[in-house]
Structure formats: structure tokens, C-alpha cells
C-alpha atoms as a PDB file:
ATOM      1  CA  UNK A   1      -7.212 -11.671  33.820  1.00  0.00           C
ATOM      2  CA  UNK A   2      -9.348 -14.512  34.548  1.00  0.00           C
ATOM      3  CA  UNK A   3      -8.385 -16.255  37.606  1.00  0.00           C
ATOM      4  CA  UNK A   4      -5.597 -19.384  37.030  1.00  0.00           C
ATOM      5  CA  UNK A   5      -7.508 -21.451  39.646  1.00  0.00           C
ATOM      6  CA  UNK A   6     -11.021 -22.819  40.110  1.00  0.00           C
ATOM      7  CA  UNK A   7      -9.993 -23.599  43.371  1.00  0.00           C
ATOM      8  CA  UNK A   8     -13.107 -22.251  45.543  1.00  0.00           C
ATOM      9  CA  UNK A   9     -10.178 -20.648  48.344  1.00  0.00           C
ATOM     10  CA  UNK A  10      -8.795 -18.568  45.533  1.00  0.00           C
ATOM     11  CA  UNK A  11     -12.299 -17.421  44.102  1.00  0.00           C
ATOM     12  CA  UNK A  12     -13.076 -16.169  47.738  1.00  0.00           C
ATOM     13  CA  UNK A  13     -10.389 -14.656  48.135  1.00  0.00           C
ATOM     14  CA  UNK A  14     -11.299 -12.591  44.396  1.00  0.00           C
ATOM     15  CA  UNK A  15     -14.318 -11.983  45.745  1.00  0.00           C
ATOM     16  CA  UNK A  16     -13.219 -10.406  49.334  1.00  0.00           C
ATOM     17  CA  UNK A  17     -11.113  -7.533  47.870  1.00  0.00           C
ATOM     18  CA  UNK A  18     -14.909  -5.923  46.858  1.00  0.00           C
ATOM     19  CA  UNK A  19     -13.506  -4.687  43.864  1.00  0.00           C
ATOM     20  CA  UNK A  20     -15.758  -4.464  40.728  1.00  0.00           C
ATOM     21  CA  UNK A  21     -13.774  -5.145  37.396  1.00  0.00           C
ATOM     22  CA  UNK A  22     -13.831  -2.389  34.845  1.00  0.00           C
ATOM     23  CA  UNK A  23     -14.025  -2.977  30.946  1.00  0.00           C
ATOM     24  CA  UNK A  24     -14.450  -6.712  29.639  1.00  0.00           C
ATOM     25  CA  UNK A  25     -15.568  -8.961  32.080  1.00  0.00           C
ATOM     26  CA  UNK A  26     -16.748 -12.612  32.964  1.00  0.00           C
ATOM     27  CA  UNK A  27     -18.141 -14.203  35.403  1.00  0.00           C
ATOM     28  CA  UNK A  28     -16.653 -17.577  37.028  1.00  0.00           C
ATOM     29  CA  UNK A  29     -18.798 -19.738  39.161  1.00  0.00           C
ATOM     30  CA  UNK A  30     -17.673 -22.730  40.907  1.00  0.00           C
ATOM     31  CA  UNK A  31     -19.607 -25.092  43.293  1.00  0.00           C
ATOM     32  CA  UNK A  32     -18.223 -25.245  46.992  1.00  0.00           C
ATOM     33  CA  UNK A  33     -18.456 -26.619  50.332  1.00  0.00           C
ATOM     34  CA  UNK A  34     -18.925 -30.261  51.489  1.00  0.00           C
ATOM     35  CA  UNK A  35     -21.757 -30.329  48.815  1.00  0.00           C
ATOM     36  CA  UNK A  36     -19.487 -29.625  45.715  1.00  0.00           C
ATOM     37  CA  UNK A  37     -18.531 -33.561  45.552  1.00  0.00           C
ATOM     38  CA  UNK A  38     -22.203 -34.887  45.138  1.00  0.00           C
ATOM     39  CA  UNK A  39     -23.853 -34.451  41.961  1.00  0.00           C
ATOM     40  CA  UNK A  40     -26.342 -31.862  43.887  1.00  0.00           C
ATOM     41  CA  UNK A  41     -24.907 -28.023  44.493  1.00  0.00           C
ATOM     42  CA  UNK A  42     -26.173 -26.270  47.401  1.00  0.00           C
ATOM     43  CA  UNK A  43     -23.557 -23.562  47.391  1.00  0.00           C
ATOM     44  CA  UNK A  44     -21.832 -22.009  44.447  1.00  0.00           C
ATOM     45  CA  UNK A  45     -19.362 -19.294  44.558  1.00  0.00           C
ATOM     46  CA  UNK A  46     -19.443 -16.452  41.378  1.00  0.00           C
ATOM     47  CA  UNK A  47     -16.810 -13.730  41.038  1.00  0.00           C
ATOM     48  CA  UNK A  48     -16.681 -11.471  38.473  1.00  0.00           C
ATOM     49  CA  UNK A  49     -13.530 -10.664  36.923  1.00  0.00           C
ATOM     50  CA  UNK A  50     -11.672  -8.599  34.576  1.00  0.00           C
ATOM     51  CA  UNK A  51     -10.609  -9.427  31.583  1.00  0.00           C
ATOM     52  CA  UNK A  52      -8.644  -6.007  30.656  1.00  0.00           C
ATOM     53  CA  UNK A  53      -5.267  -7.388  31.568  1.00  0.00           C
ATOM     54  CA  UNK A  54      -5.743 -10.457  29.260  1.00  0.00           C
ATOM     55  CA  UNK A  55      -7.036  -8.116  26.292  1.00  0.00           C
ATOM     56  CA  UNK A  56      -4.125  -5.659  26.550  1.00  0.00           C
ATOM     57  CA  UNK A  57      -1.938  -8.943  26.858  1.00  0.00           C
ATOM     58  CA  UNK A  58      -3.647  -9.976  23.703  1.00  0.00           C
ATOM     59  CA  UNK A  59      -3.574  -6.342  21.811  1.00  0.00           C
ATOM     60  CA  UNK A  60       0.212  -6.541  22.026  1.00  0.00           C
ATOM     61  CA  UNK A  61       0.559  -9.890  20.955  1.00  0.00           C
ATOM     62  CA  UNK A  62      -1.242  -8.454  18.111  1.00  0.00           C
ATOM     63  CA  UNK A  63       0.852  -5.648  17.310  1.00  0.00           C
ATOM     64  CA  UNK A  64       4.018  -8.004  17.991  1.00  0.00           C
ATOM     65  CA  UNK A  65       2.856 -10.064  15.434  1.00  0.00           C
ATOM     66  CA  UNK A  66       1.839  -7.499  12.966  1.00  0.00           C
ATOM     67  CA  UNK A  67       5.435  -6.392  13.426  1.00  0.00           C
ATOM     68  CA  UNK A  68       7.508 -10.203  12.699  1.00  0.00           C
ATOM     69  CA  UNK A  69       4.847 -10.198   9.532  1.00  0.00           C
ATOM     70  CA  UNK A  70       5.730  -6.934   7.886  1.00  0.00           C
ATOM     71  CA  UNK A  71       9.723  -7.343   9.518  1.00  0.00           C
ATOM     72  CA  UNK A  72       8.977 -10.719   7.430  1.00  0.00           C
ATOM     73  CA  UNK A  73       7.804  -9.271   4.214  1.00  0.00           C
ATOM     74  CA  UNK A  74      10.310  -6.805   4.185  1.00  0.00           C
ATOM     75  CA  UNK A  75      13.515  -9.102   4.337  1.00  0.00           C
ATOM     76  CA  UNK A  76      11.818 -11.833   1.491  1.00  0.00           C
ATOM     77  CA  UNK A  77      11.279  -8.559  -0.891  1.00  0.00           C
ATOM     78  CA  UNK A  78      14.812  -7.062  -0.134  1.00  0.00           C
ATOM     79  CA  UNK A  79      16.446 -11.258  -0.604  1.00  0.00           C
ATOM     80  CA  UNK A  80      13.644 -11.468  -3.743  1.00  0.00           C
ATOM     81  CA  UNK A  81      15.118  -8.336  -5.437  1.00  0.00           C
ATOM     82  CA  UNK A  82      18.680  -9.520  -4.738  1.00  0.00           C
ATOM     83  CA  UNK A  83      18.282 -12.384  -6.449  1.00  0.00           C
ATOM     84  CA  UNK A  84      16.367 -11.106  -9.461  1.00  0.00           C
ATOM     85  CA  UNK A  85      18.872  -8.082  -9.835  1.00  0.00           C
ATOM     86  CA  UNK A  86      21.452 -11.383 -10.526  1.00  0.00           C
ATOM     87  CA  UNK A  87      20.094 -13.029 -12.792  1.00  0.00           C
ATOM     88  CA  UNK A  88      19.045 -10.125 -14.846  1.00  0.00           C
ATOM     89  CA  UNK A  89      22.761  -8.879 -14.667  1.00  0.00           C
ATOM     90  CA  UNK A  90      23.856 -12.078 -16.120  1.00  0.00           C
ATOM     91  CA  UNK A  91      20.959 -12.042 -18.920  1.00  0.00           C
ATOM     92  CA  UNK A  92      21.828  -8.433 -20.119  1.00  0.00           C
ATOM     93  CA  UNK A  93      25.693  -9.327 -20.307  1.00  0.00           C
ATOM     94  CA  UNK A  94      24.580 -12.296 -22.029  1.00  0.00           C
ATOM     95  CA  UNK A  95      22.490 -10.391 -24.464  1.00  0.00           C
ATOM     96  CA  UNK A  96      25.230  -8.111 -25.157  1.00  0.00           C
ATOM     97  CA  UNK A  97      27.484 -10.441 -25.880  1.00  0.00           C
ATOM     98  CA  UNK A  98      24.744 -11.659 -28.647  1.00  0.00           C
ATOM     99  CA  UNK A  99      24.500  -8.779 -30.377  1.00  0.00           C
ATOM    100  CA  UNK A 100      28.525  -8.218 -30.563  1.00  0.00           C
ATOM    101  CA  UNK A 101      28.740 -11.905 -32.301  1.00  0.00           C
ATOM    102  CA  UNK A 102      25.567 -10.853 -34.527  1.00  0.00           C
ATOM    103  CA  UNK A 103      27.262  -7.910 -35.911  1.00  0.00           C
ATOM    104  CA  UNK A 104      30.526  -9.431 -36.187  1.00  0.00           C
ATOM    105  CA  UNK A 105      32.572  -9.788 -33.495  1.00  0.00           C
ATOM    106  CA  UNK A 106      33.864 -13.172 -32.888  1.00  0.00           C
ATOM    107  CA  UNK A 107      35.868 -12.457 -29.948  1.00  0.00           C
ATOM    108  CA  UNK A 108      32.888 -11.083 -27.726  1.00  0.00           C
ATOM    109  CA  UNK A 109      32.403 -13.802 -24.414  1.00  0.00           C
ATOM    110  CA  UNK A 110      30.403 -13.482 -22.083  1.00  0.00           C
ATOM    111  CA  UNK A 111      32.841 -14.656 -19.224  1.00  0.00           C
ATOM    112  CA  UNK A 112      31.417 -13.708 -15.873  1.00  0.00           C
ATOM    113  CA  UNK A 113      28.053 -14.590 -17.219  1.00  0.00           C
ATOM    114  CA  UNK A 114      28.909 -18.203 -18.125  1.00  0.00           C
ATOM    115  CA  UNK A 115      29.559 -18.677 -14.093  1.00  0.00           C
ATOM    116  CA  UNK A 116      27.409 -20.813 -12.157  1.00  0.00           C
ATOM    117  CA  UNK A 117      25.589 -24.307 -12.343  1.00  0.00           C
ATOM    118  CA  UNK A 118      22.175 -22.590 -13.328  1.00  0.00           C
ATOM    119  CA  UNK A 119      20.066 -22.174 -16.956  1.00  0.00           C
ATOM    120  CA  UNK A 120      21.445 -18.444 -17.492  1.00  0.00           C
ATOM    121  CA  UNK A 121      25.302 -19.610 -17.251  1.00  0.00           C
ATOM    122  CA  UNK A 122      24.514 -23.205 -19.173  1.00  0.00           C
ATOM    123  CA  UNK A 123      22.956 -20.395 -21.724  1.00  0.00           C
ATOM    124  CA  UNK A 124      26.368 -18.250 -21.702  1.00  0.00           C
ATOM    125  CA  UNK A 125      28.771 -20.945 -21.629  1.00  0.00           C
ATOM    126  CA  UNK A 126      26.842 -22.163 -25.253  1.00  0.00           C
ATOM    127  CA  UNK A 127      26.891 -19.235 -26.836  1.00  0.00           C
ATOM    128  CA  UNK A 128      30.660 -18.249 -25.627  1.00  0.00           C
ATOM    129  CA  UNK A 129      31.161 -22.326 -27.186  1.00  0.00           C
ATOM    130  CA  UNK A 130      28.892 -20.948 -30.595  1.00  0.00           C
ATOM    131  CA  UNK A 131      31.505 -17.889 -30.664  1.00  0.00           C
ATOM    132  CA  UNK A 132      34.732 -19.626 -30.195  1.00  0.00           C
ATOM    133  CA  UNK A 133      33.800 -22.183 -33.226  1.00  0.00           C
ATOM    134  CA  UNK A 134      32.809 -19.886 -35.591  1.00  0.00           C
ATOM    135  CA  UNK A 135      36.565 -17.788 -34.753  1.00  0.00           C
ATOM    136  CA  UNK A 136      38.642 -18.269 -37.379  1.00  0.00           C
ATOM    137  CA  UNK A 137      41.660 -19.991 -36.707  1.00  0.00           C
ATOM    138  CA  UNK A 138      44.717 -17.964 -36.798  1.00  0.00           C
ATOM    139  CA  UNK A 139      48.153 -18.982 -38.497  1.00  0.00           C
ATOM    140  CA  UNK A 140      46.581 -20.871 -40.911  1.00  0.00           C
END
């Protein structure tokens, strides 16, 4: 990983231990010395370092990621075919209750369907309404 510091005592230091960096590298070069403070640099320190560290660091942030999105996916399709499973319940009972009054019976309802402050129970509450008015009224 590239060094935290520029500071010119760490980048010695790096460049003591002798060891050459393997896979992805860069270079870091930083002017030291009584000079570094005037706007000419007589002595300038490079040390090449190793980036492998900050690219496995990277690859599993990567994979972590790939993981939340997918873990993501997976819970709004499962919560997306929840809710579409309840509304089509509703709309079948609802249709069945349709074709009961259209052949005849009068005492069809839709009852469970007619639940709810949404379109599909406004829908089933109308139609149990349509039902109940065209029941003939009994004892008369």
C-alpha cells in the first residue's frame, strides 16, 4: 500500500528495508533536506512501493459489493412477488365473484377481497354494493 505519509523520515525508512515491491507498483518522490523549503530541490527522495495490498483491499471491496447488490436484488424480487401474489389473489376472488352474479347468483360477495384502502378492494366493495341491490328483498 502506498505509504500514509510524505513525510521524508518515513520514505527513508521505506527505502532502508531494500525490499523491491512485487506486482503493481508506484513510485513516490518527495523533496528533502534543508533545501525542500525553497522553491529549488537539490535532494529528492523516491521509493518504490507496492500497491498489492491496496488492490487486494480493493478486489474484496469488489466482491463485498457485488454481494450487498445481488443480496439486494434478491430481497426486492422476493418483497416484489409478495406483493403482486396479493393483489392478484384479491383480483381472481374478485373475478369469481363476477361471474357467480353474471350467471345468477345474487348472494356471491367478495368479502375478503373488498378489504383494504386500495383500487382492487374500492373495486370489490362496488361490485359486493352492485350485488346486494340487485338481491331481491325477502318477505315481501
Amino acid at each position: 500500500m502506498p505509504p500514509a505519509s510524505r513525510d521524508p523520515a518515513v520514505l527513508l525508512a521505506l527505502a532502508a528495508t531494500g525490499v523491491p515491491s512485487a506486482g503493481p507498483a508506484g513510485w513516490v518522490r518527495e523533496p528533502f533536506g534543508v533545501e525542500a523549503d525553497t522553491s529549488i530541490h537539490r535532494r529528492v527522495l523516491a521509493v518504490r512501493t507496492s500497491w498489492a495490498e491496496a488492490r487486494d483491499l480493493l478486489d474484496e471491496l469488489d466482491r463485498r459489493l457485488v454481494t450487498g447488490v445481488v443480496g439486494l436484488v434478491v430481497l426486492s424480487a422476493a418483497l416484489a412477488l409478495a406483493a403482486a401474489y396479493a393483489v392478484s389473489r384479491r383480483l381472481g376472488l374478485t373475478e369469481r365473484t363476477v361471474r357467480q352474479i353474471a350467471e345468477g347468483d345474487l348472494t356471491a360477495r367478495v368479502g375478503d377481497g373488498a378489504r383494504g384502502h386500495d383500487e382492487v378492494a374500492a373495486s370489490a366493495r362496488t361490485i359486493d354494493a352492485l350485488a346486494a341491490s340487485g338481491q331481491p328483498v325477502s318477505g315481501t
